[in-house]
Protein backbone atom coordinates (compact mmCIF):
# COMPACT_ATOMS: atom_id res chain seq x y z
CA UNK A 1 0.00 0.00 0.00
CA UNK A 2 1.29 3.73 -0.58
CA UNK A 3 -0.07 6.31 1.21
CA UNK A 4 0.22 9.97 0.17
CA UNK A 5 2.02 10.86 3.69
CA UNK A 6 5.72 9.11 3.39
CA UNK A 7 7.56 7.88 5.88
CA UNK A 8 8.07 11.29 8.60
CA UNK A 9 11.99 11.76 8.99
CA UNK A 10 14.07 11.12 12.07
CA UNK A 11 13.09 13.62 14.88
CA UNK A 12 14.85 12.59 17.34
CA UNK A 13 16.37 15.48 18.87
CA UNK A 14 19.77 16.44 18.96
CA UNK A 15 21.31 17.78 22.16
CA UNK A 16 24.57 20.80 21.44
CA UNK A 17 26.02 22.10 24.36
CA UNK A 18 27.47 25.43 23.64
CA UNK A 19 29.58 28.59 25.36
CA UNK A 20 28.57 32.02 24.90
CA UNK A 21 30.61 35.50 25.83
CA UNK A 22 28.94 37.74 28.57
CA UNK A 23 27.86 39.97 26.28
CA UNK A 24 25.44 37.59 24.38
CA UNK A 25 24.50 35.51 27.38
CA UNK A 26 23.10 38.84 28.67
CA UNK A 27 21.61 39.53 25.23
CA UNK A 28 19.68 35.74 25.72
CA UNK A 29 18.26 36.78 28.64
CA UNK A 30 16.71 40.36 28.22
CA UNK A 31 15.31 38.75 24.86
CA UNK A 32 14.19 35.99 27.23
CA UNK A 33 12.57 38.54 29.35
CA UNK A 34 10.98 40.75 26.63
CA UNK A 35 9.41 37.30 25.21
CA UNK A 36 8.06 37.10 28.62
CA UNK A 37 6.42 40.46 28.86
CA UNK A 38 5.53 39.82 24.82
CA UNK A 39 3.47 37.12 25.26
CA UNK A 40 2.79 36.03 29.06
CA UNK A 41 5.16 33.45 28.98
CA UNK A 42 7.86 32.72 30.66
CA UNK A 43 10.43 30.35 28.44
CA UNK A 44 14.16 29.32 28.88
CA UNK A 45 17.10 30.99 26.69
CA UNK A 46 17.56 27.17 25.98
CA UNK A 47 13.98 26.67 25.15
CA UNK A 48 14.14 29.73 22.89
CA UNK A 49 17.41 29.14 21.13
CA UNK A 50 16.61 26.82 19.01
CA UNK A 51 14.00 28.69 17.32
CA UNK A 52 16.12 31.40 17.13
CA UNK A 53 18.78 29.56 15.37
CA UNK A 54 16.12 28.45 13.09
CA UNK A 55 14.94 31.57 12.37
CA UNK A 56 18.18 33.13 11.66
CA UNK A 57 19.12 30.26 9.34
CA UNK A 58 15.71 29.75 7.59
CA UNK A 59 16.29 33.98 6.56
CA UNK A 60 19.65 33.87 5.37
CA UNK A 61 19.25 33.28 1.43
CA UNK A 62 22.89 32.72 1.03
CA UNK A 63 22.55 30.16 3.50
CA UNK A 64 19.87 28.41 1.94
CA UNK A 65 21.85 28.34 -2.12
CA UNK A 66 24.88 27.05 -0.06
CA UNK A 67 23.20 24.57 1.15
CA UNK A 68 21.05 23.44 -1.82
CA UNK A 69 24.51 23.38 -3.91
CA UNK A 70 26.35 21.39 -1.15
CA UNK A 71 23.74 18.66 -1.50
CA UNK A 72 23.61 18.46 -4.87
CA UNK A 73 27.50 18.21 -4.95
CA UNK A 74 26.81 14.88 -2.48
CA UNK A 75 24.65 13.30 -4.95
């Protein structure tokens, strides 16, 4: 049988453990704090960073050709 959904991809997720400089740890956590008065909630800078990451990568065209070329060159 084939079904018109495929087969969903791994989603396991993937756990980075990362150092940041003063200066952008206290960045993290006013943005944390402005999320909080944004929207009510309170959220972790490790919550958030992932969909900041995303966000920065998903926006960066460069990024994206890069990336589409790199994968191509695999095949």
């Amino acid at each position: 049988m084939s079904l018109r959904l495929g087969k969903l991809p791994d989603r396991t997720p993937v756990k980075l453990t990362i150092a940041v400089d003063p200066d952008l740890h206290a960045a993290l956590t006013d943005y944390a704090a402005i999320y909080e008065r944004s929207y009510g909630s309170k959220e972790r800078i490790e919550d958030l960073a992932p969909f900041m990451l995303d966000g920065f990568l998903n926006a960066d065209a460069a990024f994206k050709r890069a990336r589409k070329q790199l994968h191509q060159e695999e095949n």
